[in-house]
Protein backbone atom coordinates (compact mmCIF):
# COMPACT_ATOMS: atom_id res chain seq x y z
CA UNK A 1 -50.94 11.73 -35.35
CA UNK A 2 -46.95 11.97 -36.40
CA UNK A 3 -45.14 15.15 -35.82
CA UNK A 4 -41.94 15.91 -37.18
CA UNK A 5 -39.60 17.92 -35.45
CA UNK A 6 -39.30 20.41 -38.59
CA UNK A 7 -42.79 20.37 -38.52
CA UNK A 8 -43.75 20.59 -35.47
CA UNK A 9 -41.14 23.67 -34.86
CA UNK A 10 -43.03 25.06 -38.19
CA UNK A 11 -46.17 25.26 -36.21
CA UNK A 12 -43.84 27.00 -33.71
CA UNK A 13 -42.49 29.71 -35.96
CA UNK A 14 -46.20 30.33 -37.77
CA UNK A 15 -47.74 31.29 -34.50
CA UNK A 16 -45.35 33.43 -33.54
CA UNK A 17 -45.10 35.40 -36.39
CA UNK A 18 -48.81 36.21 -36.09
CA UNK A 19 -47.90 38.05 -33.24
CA UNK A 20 -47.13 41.99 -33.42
CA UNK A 21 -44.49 42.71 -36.19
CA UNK A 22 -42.51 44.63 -34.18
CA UNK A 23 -41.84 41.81 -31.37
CA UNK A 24 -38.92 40.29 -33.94
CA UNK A 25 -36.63 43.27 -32.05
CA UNK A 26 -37.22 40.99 -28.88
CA UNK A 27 -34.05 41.90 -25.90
CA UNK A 28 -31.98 44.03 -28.01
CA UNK A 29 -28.50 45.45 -27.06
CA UNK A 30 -28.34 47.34 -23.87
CA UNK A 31 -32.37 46.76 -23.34
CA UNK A 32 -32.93 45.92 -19.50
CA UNK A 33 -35.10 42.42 -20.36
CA UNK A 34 -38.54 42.51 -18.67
CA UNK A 35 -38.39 46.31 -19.56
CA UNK A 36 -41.91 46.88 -21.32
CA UNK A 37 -40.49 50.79 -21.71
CA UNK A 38 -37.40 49.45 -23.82
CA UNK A 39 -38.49 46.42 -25.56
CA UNK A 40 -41.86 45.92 -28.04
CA UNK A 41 -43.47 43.21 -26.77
CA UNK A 42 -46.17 41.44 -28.07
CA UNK A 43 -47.96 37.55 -27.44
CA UNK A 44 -44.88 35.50 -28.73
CA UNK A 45 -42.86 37.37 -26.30
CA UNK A 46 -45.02 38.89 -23.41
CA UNK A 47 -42.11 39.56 -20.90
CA UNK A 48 -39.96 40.54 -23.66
CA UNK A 49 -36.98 37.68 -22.66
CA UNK A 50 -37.10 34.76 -25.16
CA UNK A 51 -33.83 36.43 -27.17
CA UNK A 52 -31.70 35.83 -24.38
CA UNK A 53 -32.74 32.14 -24.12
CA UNK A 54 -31.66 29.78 -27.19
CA UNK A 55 -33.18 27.33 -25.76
CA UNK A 56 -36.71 28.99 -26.72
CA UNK A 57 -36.06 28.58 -30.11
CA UNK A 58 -34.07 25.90 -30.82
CA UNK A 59 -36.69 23.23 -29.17
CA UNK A 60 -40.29 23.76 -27.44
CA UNK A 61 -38.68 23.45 -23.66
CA UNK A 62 -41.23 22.87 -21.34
CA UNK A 63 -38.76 21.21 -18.65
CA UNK A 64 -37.56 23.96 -16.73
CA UNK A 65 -38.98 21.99 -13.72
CA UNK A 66 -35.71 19.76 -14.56
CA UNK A 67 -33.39 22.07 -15.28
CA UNK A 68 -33.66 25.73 -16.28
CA UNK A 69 -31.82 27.33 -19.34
CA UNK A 70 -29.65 30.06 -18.46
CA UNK A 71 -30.10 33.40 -19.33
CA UNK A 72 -27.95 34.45 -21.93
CA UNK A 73 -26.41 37.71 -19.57
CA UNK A 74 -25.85 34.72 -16.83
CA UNK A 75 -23.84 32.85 -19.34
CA UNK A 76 -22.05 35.75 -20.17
CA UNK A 77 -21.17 36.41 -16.60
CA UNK A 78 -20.06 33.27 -16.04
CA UNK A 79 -17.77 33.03 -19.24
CA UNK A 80 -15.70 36.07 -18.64
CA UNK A 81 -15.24 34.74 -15.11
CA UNK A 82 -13.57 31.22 -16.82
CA UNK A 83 -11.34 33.39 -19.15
CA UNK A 84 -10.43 35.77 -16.59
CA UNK A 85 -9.18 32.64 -14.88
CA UNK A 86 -6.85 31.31 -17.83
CA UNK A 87 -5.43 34.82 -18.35
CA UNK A 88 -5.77 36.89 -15.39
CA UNK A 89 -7.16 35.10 -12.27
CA UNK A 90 -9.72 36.48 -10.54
CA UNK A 91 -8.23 38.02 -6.87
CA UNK A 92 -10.60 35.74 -3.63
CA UNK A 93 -11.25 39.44 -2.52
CA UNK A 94 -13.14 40.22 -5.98
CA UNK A 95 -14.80 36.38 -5.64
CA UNK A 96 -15.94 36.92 -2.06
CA UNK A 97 -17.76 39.94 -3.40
CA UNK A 98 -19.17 38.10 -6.14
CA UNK A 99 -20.24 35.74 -3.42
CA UNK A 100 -21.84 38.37 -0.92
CA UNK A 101 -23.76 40.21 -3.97
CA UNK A 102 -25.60 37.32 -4.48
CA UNK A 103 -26.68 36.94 -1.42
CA UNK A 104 -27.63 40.65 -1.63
CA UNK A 105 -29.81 39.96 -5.02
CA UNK A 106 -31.19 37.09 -3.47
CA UNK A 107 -32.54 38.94 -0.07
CA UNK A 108 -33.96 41.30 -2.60
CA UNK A 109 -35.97 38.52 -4.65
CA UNK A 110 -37.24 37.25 -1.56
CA UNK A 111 -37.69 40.09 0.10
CA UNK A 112 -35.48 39.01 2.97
CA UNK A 113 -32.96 40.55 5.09
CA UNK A 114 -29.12 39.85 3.70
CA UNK A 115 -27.88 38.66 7.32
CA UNK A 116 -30.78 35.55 6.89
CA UNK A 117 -29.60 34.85 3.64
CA UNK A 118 -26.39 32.36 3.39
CA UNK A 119 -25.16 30.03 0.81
CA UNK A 120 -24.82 26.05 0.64
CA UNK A 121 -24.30 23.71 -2.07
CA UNK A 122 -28.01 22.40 -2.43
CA UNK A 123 -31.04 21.79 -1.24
CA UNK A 124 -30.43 18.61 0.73
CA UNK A 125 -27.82 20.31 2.75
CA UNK A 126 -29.66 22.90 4.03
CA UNK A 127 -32.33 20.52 4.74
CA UNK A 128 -29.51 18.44 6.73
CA UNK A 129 -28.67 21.61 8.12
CA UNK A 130 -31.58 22.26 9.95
CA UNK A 131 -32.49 18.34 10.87
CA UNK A 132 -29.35 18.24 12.76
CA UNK A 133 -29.89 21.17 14.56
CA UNK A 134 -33.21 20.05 16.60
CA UNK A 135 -31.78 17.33 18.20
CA UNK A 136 -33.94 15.03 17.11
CA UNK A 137 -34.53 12.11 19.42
CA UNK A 138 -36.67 9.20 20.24
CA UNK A 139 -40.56 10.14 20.58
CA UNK A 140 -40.32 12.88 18.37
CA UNK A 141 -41.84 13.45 15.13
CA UNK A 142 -41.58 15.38 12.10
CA UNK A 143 -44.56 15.56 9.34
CA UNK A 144 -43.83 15.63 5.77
CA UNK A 145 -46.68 14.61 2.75
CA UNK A 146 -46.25 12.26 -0.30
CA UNK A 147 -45.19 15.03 -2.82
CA UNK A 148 -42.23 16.45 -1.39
CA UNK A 149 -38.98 15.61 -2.85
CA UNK A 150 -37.03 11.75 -2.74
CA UNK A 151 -34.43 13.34 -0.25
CA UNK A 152 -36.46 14.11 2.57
CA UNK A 153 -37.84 10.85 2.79
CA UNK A 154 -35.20 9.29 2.69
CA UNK A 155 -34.06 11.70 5.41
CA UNK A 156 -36.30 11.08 7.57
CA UNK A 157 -36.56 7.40 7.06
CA UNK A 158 -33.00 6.88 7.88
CA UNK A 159 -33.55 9.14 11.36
CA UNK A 160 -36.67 6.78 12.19
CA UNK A 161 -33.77 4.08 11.97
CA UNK A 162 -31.05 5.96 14.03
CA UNK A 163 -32.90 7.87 15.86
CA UNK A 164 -35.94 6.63 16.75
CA UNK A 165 -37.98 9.69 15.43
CA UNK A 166 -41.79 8.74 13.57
CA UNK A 167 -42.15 10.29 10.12
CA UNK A 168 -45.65 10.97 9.48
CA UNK A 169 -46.77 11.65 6.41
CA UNK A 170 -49.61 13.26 4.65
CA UNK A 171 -51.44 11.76 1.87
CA UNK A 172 -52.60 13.91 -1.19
CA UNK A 173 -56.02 13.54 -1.81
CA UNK A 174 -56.74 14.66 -5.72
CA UNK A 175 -52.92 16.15 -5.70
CA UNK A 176 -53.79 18.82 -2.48
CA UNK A 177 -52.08 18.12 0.63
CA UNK A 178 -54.24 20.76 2.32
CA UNK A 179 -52.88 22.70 5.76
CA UNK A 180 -56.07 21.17 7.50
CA UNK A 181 -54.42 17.24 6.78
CA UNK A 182 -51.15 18.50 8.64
CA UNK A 183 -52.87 19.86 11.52
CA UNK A 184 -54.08 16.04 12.17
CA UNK A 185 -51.25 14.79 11.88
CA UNK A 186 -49.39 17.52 14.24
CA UNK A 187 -49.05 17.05 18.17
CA UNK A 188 -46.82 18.15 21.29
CA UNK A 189 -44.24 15.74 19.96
CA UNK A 190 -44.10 17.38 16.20
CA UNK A 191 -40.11 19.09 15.90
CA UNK A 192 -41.06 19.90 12.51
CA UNK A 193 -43.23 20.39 9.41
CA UNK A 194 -40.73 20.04 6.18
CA UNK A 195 -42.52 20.31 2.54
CA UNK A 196 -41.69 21.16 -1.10
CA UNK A 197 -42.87 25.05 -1.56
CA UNK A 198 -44.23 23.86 -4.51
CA UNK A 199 -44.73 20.03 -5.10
CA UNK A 200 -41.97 18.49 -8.12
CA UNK A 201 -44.34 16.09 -8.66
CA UNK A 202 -47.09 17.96 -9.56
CA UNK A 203 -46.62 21.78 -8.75
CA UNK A 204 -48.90 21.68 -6.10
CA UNK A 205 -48.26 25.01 -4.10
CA UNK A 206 -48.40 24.37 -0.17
CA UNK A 207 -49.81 27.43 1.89
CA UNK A 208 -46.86 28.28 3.82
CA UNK A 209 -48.59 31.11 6.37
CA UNK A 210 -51.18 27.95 6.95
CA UNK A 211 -48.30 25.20 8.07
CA UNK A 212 -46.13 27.74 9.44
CA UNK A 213 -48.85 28.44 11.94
CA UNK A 214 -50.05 25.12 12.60
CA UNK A 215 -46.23 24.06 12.98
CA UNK A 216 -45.74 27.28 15.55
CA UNK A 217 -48.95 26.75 17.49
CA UNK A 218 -47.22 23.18 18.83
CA UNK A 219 -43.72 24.56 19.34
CA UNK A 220 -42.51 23.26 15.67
CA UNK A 221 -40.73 24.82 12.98
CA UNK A 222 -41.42 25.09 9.13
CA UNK A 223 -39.33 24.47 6.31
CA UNK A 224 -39.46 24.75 2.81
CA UNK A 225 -37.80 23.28 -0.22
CA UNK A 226 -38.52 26.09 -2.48
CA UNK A 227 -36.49 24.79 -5.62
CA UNK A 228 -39.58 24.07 -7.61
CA UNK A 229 -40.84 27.96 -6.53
CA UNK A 230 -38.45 30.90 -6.04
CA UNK A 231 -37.84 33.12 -9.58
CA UNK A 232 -41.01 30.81 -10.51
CA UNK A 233 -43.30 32.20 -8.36
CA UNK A 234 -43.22 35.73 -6.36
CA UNK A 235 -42.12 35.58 -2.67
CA UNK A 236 -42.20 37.86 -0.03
CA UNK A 237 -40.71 35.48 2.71
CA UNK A 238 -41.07 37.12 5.88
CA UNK A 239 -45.25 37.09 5.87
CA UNK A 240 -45.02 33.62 5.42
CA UNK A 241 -43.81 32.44 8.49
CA UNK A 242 -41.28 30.01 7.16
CA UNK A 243 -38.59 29.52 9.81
CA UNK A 244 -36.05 27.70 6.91
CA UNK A 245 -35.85 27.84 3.22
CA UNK A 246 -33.44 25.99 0.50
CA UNK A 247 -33.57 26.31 -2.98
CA UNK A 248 -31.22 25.56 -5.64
CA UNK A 249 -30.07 27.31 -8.52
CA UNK A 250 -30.28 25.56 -11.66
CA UNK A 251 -33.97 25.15 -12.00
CA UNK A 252 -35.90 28.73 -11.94
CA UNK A 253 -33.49 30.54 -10.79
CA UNK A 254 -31.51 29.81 -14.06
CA UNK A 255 -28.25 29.64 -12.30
CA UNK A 256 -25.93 26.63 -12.26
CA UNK A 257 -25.05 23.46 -9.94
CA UNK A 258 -23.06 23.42 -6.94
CA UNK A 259 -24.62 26.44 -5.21
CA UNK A 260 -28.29 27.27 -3.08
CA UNK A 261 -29.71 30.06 -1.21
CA UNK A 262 -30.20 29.17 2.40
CA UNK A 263 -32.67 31.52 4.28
CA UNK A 264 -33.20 31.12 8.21
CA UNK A 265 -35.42 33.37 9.80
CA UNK A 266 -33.72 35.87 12.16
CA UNK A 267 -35.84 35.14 15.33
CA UNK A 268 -34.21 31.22 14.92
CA UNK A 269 -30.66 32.14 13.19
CA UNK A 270 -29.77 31.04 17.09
CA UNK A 271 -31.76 27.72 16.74
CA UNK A 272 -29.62 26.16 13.57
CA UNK A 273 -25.96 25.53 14.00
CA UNK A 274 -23.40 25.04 11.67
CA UNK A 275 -23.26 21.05 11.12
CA UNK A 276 -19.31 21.58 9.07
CA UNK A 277 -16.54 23.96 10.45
CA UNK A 278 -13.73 25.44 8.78
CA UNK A 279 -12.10 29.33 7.68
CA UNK A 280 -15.55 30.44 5.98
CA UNK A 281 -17.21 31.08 8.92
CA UNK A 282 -14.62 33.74 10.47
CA UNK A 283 -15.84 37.02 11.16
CA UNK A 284 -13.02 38.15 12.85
CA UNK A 285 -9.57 37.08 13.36
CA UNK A 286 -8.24 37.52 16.86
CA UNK A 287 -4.28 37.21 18.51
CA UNK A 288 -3.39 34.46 19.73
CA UNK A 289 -5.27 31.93 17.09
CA UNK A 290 -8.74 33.26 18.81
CA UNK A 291 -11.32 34.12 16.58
CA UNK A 292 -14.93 35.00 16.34
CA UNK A 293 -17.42 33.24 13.91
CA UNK A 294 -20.60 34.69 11.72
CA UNK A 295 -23.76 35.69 13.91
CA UNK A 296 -25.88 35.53 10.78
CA UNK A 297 -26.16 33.59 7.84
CA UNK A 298 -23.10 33.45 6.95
CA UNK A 299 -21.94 31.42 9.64
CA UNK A 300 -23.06 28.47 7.21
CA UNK A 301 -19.83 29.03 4.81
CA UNK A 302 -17.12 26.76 5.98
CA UNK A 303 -14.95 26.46 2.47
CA UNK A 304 -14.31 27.47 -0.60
CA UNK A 305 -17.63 27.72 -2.75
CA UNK A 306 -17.90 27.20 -5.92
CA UNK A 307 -17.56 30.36 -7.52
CA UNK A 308 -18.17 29.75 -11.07
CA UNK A 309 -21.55 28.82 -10.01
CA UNK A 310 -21.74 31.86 -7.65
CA UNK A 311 -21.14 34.00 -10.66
CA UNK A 312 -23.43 32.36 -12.84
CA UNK A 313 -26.22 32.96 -9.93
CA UNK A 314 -25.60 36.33 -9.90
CA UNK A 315 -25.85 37.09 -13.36
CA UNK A 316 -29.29 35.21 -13.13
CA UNK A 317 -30.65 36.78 -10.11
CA UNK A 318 -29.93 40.29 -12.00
CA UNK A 319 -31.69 38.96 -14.74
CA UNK A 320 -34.64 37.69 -12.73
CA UNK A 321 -34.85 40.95 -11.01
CA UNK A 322 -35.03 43.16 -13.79
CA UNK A 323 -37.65 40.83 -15.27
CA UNK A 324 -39.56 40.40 -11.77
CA UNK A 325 -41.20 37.97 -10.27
CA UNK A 326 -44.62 38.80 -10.13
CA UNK A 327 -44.76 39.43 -13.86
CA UNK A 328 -43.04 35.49 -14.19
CA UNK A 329 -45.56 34.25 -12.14
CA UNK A 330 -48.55 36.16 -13.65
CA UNK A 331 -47.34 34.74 -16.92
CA UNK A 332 -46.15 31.34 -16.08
CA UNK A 333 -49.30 30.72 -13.92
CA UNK A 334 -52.00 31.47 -16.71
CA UNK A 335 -49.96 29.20 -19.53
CA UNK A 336 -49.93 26.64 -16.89
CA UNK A 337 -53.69 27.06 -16.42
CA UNK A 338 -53.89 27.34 -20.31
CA UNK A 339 -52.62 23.53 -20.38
CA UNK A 340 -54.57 22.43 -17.87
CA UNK A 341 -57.84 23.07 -19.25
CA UNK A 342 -56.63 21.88 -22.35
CA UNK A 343 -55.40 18.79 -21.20
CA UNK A 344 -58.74 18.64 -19.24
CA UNK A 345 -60.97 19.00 -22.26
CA UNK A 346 -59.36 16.09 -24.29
CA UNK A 347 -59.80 13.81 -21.32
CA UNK A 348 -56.00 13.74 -19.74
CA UNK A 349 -56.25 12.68 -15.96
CA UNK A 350 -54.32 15.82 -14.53
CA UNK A 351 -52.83 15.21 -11.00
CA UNK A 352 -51.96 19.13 -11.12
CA UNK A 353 -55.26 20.19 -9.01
CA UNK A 354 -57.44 22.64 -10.93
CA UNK A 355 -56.33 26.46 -9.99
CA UNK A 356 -53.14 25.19 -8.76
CA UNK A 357 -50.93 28.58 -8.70
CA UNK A 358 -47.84 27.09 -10.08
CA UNK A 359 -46.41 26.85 -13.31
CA UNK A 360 -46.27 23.27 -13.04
CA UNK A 361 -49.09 20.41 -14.64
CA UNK A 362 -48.19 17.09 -14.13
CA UNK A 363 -50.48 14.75 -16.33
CA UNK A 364 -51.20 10.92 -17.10
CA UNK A 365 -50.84 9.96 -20.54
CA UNK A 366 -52.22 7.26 -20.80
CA UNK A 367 -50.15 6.27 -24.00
CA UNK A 368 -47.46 4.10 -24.95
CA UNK A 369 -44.44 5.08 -23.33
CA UNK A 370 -41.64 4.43 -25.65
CA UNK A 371 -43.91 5.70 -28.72
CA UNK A 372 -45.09 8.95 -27.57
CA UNK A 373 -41.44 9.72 -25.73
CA UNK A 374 -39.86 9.23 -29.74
CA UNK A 375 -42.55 11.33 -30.70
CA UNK A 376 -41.15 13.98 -28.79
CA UNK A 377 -37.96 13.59 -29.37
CA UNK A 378 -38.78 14.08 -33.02
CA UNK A 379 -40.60 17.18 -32.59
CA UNK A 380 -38.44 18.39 -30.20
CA UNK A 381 -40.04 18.75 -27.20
CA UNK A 382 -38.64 18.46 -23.69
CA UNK A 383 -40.36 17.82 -21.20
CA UNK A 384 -40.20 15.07 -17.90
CA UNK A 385 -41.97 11.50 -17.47
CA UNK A 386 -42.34 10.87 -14.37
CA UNK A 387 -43.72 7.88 -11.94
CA UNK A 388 -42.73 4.78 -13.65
CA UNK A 389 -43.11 6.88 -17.10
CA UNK A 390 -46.69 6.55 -16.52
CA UNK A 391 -46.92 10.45 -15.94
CA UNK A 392 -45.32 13.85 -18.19
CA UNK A 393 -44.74 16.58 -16.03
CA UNK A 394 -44.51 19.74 -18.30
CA UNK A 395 -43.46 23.46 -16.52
CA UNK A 396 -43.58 26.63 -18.51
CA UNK A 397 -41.47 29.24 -18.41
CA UNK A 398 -41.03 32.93 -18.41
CA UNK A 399 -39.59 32.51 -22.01
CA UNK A 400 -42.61 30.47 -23.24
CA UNK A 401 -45.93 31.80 -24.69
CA UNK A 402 -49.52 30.32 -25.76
CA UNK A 403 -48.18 29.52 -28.84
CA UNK A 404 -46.10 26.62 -27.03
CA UNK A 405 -49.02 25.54 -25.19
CA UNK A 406 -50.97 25.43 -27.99
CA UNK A 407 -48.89 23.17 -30.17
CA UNK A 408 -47.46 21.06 -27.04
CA UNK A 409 -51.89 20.45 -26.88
CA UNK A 410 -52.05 19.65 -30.92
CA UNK A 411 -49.56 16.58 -29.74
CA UNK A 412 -51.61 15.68 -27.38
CA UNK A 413 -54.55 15.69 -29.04
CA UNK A 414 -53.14 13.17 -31.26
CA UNK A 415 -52.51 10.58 -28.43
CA UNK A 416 -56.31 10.76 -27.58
CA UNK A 417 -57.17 10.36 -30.88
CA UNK A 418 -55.12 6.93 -31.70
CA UNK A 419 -56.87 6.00 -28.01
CA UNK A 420 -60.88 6.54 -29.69
């Protein structure tokens, strides 16, 4: 089965048109997005946001997982911040406020307090952050599983060399790393339990409150790469357990690159010190070049950030919060679960375990490679292959509707067809 991309993006348009009439009004002018009082919103549009994201209807984008478009109000943000720059620079004072409202929006969307919310550049930092805090040392051990990210094995591999430390690591069984392989793995000399949130190989969603426990119960800590989750998934953080938390901003929090949220519980803000120095950290200035340094979360800002990013971030957080995140998840959880029984039904080998509560469905085509990826192209789909190409990983987003599902699964349909 050929697709073209005018085609295929005709299949697009049809379907959405069947929805209700009125949905063509989509985000209109001065309409908070996510607003189901302001906007009409019908099955092409459910959450009442694609307007604001080109990227919806220029292409079927199903790689948010990748990298997440930006929110049109987000680009906005960020633009009058750049041409404020050529004409009339923005004061630091004005920045730095920039800079401590988003950590303000972001202790909201977690539901976190704003002193246990700082800001680094990315997810391996704060990661790097808290590893060289524990003073690691020979004898110890720290327990990661197969589908967290390339960087923490890598991490942790390298400390096994310099350190001494064992990495132990859990392997998925069916694409479930469940909290009951951890506790075997777990002992007296476990330092710490570090996973993905949710997996970037194949969405799965870790149990934090589980491994939070199991890590506290043997004098460990817990933390999370939550890239792949937060402003995918709804998080209240503190019921969790989670001691430390990362994510970045350019995947579903729709923000841009050079910026990420870095929570640390309060009870262990004491436990993870600053591994760079430098003016950021200041609280208070003192005669005599004597000073006094952050007692919260902020103690992890040690230069200038990037504030074009930071202002990007904010506009998306806004955007995100006005939406909310338990009406993305909701949404983004039942397409995903859409796909996977669809891919299910035409025979796909999912990795994405069945009921997985993540937006993510990672899948093995079983299909020529460099065929099915021009295929795409044509039609204009985006989406990720992953593990040697073998495997598409495909992540929808609040934007996207069953209509994108739905023709994504006529592709696919093809490829088992040519197989028979």
């Amino acid at each position: 089965m050929s697709v073209s991309r005018r085609e295929f993006m005709g299949i697009v348009s049809t379907a959405a048109l069947a929805g209700v009439a009125g949905a063509a009004c989509g985000n209109e002018a001065g309409q908070t997005p996510g607003d189901a009082t302001a906007q009409v919103l019908s099955g092409d549009d459910p959450l009442g946001v694609r307007a604001d994201f080109p990227a919806a209807t220029e292409s079927l984008y199903l790689n948010t997982p990748y990298i997440g478009p930006s929110p049109q109000p987000a680009v906005d943000k960020t633009i009058e911040f750049l041409a404020a720059k050529s004409h009339d620079p923005v004061l630091l004072g004005s920045m730095l406020e920039e800079e401590e409202a988003v950590r303000e929006k972001f202790s909201r969307l977690i539901r976190a307090q704003i002193g246990e919310v700082g800001l680094v550049s990315s997810t391996s930092e704060g990661e790097n952050i808290v590893v060289n805090s524990l003073g690691l040392k020979a004898g110890d051990n720290v327990v990661i599983d197969d589908l967290h990210y390339m960087t923490s094995l890598v991490m942790y591999s390298q400390l096994a060399e310099t350190l001494g430390i064992e990495t132990r690591i859990v392997r998925n069984v069916d694409g479930v790393a469940s909290p009951e392989a951890f506790a075997e793995m777990v002992d007296e000399n476990t330092k710490l339990i570090s996973v993905a949130w949710i997996s970037n190989r194949n969405g799965y969603r870790h149990d934090l409150k589980a491994l939070a426990d199991i890590a506290h119960a043997s004098g460990a800590y817990l933390y999370a790469d939550a890239v792949q989750g937060v402003g995918m998934v709804d998080l209240d953080v503190g019921p969790t357990g989670v001691d430390f938390l990362t994510t970045g901003s350019y995947k579903w929090l729709l923000g841009g690159f050079g910026v990420a949220p870095f929570y640390v519980r309060e009870s262990v803000m004491d436990v993870v010190k600053p591994d760079r120095l430098g003016w950021r950290m200041v609280d208070e200035r003192l005669p005599d070049y004597q000073y006094t340094i952050y007692s919260d979360a902020r103690k992890f800002g040690y230069a200038t950030p990037a504030f074009a990013a930071i202002y990007q971030l904010s506009g998306s957080l806004e955007y995100l919060l006005n939406v909310g995140t338990d009406r993305i998840e909701q949404h983004t959880v039942a397409l995903a679960h859409r796909l996977h029984a669809g891919l299910t039904e035409q025979g796909f080998e999912v990795f994405t375990p069945p009921g997985n509560q993540s937006a993510i469905v990672s899948f093995n085509h079983g299909a020529d490679h460099e065929a099915i990826s021009g295929q795409l192209a044509e039609a204009g789909v985006k989406l990720s292959f992953r593990e040697s190409n073998a495997q598409i990983r495909v992540g929808p987003a609040l934007f996207n509707n069953e209509q994108d599902i739905d023709a994504f699964l006529d592709i696919t349909k093809g490829w088992r067809e040519a197989a028979s």
